[in-house]
N, C-alpha and C. Protein backbone atom coordinates (compact mmCIF):
# COMPACT_ATOMS: atom_id res chain seq x y z
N UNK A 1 57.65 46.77 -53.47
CA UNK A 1 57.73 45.79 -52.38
C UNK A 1 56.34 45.64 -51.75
N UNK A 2 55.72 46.67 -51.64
CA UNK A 2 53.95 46.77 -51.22
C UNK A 2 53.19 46.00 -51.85
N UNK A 3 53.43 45.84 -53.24
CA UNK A 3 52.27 44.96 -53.80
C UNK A 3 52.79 43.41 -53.51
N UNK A 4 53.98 43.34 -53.67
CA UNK A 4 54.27 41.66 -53.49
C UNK A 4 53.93 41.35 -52.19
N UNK A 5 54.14 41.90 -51.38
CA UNK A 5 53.75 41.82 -49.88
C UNK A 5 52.18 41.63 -49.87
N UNK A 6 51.16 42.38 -50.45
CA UNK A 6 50.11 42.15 -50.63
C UNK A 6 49.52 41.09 -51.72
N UNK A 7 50.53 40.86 -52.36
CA UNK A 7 50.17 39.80 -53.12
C UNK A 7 49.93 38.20 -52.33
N UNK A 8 51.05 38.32 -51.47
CA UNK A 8 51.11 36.81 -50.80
C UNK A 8 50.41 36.84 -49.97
N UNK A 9 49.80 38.44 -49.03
CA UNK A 9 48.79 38.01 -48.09
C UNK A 9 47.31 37.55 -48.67
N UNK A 10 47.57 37.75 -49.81
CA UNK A 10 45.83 37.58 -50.84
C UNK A 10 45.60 36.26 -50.67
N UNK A 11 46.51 35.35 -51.12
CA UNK A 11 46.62 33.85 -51.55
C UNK A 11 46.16 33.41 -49.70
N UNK A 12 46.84 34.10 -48.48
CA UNK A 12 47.01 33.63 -47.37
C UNK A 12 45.16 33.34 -46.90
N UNK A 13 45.35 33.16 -45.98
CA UNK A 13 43.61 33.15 -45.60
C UNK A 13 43.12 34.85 -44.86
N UNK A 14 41.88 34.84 -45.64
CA UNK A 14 40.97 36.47 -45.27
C UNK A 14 41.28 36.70 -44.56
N UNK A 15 40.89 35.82 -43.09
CA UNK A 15 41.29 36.03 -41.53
C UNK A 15 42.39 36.67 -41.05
N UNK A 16 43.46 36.09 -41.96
CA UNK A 16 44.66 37.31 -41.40
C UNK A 16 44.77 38.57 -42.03
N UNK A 17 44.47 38.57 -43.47
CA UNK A 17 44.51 40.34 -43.82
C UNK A 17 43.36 41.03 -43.31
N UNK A 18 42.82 40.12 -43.23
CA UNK A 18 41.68 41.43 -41.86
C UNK A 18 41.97 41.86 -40.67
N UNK A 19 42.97 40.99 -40.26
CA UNK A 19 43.18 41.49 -38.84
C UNK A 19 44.21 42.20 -38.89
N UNK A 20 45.55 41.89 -39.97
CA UNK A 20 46.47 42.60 -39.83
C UNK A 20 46.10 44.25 -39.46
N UNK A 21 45.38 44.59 -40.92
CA UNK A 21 44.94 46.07 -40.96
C UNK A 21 44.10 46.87 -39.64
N UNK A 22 43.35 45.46 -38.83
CA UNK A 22 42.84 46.18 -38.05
C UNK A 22 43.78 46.36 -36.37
N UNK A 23 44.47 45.30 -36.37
CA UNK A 23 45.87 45.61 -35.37
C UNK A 23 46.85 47.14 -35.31
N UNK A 24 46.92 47.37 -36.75
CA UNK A 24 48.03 48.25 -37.28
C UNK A 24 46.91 49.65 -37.11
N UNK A 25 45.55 49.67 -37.21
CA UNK A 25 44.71 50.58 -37.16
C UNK A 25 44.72 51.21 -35.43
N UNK A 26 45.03 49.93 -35.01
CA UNK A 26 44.48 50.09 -33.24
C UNK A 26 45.97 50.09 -33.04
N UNK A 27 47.21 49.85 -33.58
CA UNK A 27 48.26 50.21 -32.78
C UNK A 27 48.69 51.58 -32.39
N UNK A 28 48.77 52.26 -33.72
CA UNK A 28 48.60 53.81 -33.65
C UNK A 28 47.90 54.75 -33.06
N UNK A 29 46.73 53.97 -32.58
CA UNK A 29 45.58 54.85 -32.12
C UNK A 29 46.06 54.47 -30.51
N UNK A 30 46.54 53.17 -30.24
CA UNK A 30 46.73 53.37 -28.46
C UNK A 30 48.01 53.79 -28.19
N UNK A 31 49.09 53.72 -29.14
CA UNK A 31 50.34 54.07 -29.41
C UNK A 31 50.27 55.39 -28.59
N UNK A 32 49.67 56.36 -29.40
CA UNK A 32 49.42 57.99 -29.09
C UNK A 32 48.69 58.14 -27.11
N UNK A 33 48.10 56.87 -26.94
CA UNK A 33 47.75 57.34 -25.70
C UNK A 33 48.52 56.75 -24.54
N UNK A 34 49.73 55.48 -24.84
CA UNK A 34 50.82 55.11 -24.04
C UNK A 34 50.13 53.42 -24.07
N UNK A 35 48.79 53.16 -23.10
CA UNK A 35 48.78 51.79 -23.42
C UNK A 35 48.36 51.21 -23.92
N UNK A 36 49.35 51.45 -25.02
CA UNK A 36 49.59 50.44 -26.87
C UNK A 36 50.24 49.27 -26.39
N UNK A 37 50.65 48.75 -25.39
CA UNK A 37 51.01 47.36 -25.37
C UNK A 37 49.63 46.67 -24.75
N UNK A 38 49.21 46.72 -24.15
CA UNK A 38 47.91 46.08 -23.79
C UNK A 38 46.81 45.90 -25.25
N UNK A 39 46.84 46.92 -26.05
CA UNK A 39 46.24 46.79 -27.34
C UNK A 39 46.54 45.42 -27.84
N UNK A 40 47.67 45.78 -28.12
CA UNK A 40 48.80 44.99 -29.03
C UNK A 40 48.04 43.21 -28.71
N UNK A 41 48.82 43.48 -27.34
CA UNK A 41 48.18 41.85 -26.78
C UNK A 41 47.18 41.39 -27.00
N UNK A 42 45.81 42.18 -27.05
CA UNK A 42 44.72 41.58 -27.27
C UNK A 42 44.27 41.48 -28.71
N UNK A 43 44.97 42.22 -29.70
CA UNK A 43 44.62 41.86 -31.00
C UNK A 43 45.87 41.03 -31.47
N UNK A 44 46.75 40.37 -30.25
CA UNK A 44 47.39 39.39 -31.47
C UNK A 44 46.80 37.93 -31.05
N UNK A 45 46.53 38.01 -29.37
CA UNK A 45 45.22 36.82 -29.39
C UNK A 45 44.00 35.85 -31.20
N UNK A 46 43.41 37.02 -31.18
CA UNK A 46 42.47 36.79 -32.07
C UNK A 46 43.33 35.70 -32.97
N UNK A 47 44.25 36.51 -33.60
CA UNK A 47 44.72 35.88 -34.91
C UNK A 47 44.54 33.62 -34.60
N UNK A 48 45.71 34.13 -33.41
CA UNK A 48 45.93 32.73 -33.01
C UNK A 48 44.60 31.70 -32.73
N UNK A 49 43.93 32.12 -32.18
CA UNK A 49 42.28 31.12 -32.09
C UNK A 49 42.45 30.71 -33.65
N UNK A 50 41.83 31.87 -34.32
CA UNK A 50 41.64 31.35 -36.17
C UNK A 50 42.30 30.54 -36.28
N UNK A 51 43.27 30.32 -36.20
CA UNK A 51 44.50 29.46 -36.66
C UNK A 51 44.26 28.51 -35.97
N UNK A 52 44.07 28.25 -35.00
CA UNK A 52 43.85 27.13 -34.18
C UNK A 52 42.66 26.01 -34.50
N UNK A 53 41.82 27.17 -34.95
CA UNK A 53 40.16 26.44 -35.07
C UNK A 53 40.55 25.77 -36.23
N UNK A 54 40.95 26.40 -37.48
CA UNK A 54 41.11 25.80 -38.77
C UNK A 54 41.52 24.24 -38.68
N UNK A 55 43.05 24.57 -38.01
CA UNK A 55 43.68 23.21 -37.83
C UNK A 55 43.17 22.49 -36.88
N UNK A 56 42.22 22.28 -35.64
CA UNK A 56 41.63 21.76 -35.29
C UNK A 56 40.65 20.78 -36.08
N UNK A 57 39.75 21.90 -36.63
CA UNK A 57 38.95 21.30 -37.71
C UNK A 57 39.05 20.02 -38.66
N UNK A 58 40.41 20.19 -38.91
CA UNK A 58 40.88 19.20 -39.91
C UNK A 58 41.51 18.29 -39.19
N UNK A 59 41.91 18.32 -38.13
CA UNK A 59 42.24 17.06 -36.96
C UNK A 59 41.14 16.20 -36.32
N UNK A 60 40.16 16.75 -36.25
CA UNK A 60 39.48 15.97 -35.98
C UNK A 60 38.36 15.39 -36.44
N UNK A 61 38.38 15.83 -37.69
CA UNK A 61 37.89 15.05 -38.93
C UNK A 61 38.26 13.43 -39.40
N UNK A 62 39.12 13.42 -39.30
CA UNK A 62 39.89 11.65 -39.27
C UNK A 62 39.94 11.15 -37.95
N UNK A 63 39.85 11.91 -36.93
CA UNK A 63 39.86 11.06 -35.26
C UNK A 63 38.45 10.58 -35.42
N UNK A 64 37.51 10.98 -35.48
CA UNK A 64 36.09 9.99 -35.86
C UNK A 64 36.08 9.47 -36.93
N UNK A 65 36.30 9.60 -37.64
CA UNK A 65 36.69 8.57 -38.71
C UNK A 65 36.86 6.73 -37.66
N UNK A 66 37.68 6.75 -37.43
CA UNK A 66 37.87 5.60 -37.16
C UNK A 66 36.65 4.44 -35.77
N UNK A 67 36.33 5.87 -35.15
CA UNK A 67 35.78 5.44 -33.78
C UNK A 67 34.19 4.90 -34.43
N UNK A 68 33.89 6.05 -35.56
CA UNK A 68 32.96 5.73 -36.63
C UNK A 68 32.62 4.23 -37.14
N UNK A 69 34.03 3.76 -37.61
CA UNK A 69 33.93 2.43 -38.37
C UNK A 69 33.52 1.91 -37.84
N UNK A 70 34.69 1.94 -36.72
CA UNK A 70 34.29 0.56 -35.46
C UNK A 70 32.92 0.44 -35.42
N UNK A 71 31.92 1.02 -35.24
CA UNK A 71 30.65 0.81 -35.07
C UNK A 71 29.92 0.67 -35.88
N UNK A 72 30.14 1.24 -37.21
CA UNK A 72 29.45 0.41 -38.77
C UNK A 72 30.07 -0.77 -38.93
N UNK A 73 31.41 -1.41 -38.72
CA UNK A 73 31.41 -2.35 -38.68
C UNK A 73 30.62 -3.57 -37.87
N UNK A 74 30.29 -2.73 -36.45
CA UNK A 74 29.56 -3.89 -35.41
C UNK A 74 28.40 -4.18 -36.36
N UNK A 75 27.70 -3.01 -36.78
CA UNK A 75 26.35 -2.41 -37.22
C UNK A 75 26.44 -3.79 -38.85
N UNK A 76 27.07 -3.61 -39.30
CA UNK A 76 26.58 -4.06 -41.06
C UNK A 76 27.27 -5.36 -40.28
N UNK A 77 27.93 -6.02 -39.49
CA UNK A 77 28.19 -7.57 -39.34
C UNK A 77 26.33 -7.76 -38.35
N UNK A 78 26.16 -7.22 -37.60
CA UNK A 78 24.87 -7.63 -36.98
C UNK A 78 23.97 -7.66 -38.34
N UNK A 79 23.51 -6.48 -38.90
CA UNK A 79 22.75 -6.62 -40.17
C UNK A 79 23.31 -7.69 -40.96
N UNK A 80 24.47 -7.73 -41.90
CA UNK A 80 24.29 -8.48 -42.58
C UNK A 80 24.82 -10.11 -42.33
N UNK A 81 23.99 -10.40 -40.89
CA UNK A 81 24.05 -11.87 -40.16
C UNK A 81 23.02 -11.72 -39.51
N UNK A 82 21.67 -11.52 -40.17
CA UNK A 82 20.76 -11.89 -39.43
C UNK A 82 20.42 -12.79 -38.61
N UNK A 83 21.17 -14.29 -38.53
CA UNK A 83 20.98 -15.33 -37.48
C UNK A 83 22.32 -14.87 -36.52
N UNK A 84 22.04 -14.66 -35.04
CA UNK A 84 22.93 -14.57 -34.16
C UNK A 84 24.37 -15.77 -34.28
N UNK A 85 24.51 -15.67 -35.37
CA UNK A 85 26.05 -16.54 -35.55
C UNK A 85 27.07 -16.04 -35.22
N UNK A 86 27.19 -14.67 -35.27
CA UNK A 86 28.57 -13.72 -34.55
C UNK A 86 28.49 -13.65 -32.88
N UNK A 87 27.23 -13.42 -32.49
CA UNK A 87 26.90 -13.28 -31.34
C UNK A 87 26.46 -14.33 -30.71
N UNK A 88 26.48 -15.60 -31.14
CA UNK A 88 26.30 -16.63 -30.26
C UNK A 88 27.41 -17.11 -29.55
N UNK A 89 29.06 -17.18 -30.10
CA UNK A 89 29.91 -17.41 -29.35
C UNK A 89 30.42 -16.14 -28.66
N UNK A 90 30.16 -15.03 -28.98
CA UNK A 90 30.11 -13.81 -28.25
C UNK A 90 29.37 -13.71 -27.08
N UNK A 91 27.81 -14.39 -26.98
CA UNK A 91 27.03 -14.33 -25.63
C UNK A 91 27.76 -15.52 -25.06
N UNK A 92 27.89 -16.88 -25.41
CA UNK A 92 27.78 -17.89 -24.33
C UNK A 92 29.98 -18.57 -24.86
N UNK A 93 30.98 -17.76 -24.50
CA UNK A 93 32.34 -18.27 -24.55
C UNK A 93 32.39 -19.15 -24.17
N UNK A 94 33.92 -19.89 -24.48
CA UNK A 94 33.77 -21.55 -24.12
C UNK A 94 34.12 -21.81 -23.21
């Protein structure tokens, strides 16, 4: 049952089999001196940031995406209209 268990944390991301071992290292050790729940709490923090940052990361990778265009679009219609033809009924409306 140990190795399959370690099998699926392999595939999982580094970040958590590193921390597991080092939670389970520090539980025992504050365990023996009583406040092992205050331990506890602060090494299950960590995990959650990681997790957070990752999926962050990838969220807001496509939110500029778009805010992006918008402005290569202004950008390559000004460039590729060198005579103010977009921007002439844009400066003076009817």
């Amino acid at each position: 049952a140990d190795k399959e268990e370690e099998e699926e944390e392999h595939p999982a991301p580094a970040d958590s089999a590193v921390v597991a071992p080092t939670a389970a290292d520090q539980a025992p050790s504050a365990k023996g001196t009583e406040p092992f729940e205050t331990d506890e709490s602060a090494a299950t923090p960590p995990p959650y940031p990681a997790y957070c940052t990752t999926a962050r990361i990838s969220i807001p990778a496509p939110v500029p995406m778009p805010a992006w265009t918008d402005s290569e679009v202004v950008r390559l219609l000004a460039i590729s209209s060198p005579p103010a033809s977009p921007l002439s009924p844009w400066s003076s409306p009817p």
